[in-house]
N, C-alpha and C. Protein backbone atom coordinates (compact mmCIF):
# COMPACT_ATOMS: atom_id res chain seq x y z
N UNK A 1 106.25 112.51 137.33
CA UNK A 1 106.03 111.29 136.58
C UNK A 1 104.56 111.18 136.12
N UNK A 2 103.32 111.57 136.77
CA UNK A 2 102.05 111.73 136.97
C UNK A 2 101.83 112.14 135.38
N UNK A 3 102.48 113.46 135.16
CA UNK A 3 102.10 114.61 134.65
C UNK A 3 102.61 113.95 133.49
N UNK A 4 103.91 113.55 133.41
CA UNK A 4 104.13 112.96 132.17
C UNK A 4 103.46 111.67 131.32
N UNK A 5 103.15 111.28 132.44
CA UNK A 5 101.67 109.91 131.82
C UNK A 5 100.55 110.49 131.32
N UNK A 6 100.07 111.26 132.07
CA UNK A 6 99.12 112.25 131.90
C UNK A 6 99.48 112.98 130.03
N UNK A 7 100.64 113.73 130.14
CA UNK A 7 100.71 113.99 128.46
C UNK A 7 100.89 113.23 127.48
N UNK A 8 101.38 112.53 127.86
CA UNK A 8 101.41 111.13 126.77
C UNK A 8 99.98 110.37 126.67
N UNK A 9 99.32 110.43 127.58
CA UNK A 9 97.81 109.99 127.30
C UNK A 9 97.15 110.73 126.21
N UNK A 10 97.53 112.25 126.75
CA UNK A 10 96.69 113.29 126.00
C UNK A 10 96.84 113.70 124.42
N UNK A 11 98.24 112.67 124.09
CA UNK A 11 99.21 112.86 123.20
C UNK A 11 98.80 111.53 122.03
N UNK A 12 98.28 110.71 123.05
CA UNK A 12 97.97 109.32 122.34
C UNK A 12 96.21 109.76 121.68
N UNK A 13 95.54 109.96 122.88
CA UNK A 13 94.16 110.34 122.48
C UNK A 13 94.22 111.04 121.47
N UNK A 14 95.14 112.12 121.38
CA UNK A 14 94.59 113.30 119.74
C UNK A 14 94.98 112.48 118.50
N UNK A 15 96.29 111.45 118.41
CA UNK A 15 96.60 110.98 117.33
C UNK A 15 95.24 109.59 117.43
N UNK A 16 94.54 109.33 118.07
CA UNK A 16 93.49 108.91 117.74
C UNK A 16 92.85 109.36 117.09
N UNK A 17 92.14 110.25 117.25
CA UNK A 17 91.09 111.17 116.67
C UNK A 17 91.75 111.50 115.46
N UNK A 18 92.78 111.80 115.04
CA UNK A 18 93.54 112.23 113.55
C UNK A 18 93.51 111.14 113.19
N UNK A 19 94.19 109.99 113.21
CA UNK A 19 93.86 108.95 112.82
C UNK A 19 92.39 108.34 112.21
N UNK A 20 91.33 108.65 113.48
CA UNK A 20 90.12 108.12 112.36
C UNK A 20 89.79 109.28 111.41
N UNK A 21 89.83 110.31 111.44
CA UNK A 21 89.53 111.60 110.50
C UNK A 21 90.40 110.96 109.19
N UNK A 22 91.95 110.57 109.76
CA UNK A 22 92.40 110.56 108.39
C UNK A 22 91.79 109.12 107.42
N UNK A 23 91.87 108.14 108.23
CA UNK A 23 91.27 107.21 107.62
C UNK A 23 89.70 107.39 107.03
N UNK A 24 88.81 107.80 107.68
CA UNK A 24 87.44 108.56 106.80
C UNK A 24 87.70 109.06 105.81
N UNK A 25 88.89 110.25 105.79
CA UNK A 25 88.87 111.35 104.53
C UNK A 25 89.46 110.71 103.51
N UNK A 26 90.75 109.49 104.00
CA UNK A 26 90.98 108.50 102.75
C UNK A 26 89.57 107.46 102.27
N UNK A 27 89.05 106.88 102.82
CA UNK A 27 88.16 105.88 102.37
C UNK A 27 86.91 107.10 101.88
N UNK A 28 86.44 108.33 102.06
CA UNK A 28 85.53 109.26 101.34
C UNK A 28 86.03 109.59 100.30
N UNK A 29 87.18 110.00 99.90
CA UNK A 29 87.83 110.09 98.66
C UNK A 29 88.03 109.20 97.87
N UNK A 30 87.88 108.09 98.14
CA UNK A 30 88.20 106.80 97.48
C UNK A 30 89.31 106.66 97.29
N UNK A 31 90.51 107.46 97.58
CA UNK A 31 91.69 106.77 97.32
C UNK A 31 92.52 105.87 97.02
N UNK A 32 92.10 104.62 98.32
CA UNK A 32 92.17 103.32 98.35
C UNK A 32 90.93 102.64 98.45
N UNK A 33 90.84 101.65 98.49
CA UNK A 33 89.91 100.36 98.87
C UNK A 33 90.05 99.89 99.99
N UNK A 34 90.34 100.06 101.31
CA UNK A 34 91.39 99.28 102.20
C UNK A 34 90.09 97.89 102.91
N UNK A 35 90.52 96.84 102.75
CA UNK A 35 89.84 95.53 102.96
C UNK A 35 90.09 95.26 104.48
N UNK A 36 90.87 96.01 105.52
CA UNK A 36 90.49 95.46 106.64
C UNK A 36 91.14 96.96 107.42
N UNK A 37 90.60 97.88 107.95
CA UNK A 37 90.28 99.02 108.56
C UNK A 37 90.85 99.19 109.74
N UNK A 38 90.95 98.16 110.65
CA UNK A 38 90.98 98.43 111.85
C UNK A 38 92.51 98.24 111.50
N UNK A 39 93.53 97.65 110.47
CA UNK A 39 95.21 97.23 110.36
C UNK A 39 95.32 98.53 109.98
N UNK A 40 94.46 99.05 108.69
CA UNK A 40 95.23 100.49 108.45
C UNK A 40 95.01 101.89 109.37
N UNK A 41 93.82 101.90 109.88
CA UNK A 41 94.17 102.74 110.96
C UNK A 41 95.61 102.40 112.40
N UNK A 42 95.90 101.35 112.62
CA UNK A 42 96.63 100.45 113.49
C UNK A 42 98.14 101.51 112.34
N UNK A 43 98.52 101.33 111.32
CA UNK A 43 99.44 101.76 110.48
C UNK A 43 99.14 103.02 110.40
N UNK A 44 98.52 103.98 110.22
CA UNK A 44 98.16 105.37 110.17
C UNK A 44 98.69 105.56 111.18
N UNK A 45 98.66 104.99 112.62
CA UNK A 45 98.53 105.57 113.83
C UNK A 45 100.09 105.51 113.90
N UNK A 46 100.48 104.57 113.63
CA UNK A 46 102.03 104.23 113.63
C UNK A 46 102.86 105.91 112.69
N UNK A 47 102.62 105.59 111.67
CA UNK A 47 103.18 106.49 110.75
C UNK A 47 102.94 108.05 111.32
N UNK A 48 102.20 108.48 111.93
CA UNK A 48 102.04 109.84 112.44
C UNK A 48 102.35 109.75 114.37
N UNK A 49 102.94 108.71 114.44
CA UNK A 49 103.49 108.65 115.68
C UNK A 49 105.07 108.85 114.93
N UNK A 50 105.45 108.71 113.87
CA UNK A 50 106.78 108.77 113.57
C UNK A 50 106.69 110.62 113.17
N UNK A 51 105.40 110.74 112.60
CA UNK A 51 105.46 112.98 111.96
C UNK A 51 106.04 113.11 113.62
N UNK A 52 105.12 113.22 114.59
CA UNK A 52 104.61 114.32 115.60
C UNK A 52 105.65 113.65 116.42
N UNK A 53 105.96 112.40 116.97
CA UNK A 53 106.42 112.36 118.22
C UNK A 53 107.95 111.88 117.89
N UNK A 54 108.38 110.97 117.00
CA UNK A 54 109.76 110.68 116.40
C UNK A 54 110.29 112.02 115.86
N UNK A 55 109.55 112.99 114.97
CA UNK A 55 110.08 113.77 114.27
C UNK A 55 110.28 113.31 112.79
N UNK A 56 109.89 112.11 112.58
CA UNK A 56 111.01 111.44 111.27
C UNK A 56 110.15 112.30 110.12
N UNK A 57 111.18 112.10 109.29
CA UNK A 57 110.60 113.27 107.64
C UNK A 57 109.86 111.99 106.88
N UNK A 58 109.50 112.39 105.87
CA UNK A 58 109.23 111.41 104.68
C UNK A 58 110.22 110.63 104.06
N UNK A 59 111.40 111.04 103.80
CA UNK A 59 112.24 109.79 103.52
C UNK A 59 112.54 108.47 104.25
N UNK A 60 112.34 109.40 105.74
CA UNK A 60 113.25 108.53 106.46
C UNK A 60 111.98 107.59 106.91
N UNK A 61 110.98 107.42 106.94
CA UNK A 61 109.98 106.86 107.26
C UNK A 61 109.66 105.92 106.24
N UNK A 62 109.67 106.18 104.53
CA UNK A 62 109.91 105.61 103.70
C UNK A 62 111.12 104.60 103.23
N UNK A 63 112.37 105.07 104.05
CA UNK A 63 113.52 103.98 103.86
C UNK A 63 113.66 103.31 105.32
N UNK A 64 113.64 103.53 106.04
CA UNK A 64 114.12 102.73 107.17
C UNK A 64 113.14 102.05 108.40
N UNK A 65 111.63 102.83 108.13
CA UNK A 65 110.62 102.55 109.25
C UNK A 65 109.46 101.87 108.30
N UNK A 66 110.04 100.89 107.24
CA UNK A 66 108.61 100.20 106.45
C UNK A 66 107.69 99.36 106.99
N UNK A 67 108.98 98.59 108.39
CA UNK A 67 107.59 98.16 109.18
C UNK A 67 106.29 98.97 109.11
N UNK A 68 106.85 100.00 109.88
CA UNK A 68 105.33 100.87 110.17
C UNK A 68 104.17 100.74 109.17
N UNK A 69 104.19 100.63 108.25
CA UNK A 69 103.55 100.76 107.16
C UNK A 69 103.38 99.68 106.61
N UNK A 70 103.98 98.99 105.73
CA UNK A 70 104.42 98.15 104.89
C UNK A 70 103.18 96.47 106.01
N UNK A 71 102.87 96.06 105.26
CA UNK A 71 102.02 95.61 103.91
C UNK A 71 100.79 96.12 103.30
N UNK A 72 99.96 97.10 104.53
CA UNK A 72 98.63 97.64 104.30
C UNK A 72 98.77 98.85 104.13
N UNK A 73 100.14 99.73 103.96
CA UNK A 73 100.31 101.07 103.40
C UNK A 73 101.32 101.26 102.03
N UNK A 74 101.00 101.93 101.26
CA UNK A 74 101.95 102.04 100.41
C UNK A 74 102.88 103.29 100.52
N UNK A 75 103.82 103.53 99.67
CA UNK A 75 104.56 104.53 100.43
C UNK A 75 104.22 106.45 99.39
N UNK A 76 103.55 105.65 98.77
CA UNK A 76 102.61 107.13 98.12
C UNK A 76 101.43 106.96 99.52
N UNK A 77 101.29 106.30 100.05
CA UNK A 77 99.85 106.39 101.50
C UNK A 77 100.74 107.74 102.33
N UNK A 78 102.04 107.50 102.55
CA UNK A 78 102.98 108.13 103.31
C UNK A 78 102.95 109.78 103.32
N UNK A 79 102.90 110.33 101.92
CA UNK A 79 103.06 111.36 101.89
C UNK A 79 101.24 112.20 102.06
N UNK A 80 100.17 111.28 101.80
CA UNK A 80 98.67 111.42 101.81
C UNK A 80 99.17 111.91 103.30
N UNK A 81 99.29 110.80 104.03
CA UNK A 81 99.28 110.88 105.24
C UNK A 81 100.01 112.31 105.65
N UNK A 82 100.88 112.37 105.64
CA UNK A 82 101.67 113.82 106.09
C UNK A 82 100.75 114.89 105.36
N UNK A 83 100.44 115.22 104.27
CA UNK A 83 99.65 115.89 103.88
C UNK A 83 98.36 116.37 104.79
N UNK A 84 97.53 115.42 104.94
CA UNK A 84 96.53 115.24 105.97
C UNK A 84 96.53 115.97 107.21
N UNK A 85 97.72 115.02 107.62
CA UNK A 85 98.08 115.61 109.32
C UNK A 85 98.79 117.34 109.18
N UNK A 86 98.99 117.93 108.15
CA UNK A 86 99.21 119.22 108.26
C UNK A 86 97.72 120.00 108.36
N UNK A 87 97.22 119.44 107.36
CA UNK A 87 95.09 119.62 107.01
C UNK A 87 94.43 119.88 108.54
N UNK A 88 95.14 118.54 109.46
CA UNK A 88 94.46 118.32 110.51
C UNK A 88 94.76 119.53 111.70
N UNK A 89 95.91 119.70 111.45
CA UNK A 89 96.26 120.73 112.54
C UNK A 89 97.27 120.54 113.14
């Protein structure tokens, strides 16, 4: 049980770190404008908890998981995002 808290920590920490990388490399590119930072990283983090640990594809993240996203992501953010997290590693 230890061990499994233990990877899920270790699992949470890296989609941190991708998370702020991805949010930097969007706001350095100018992509977006995003007016409050700490919601869209909060949504980044969400949406690449659905790539890596749900499995979910791009559709299905786009039709059925808009919570995740939806009001401070758009769903062209969606595919940036997957893009990215391949970039990232």
């Amino acid at each position: 049980m230890e061990q499994f808290e233990f990877k899920k920590q270790e699992i949470m920490n890296e989609l941190g770190e991708e998370t702020k990388w991805i949010f930097e490399r969007l706001e350095k590119e100018k992509i977006r404008n995003f007016d409050k930072p700490h919601e869209v990283q909060e949504k980044i983090q969400l949406v690449l908890e659905c790539f890596r640990i749900q499995k979910y594809d791009i559709p299905m993240i786009m039709k059925h998981r808009k919570s995740h996203y939806r009001p401070v992501l758009e769903e062209n953010d969606i595919q940036l995002i997957f893009n990215l997290d391949i970039e990232f590693g």
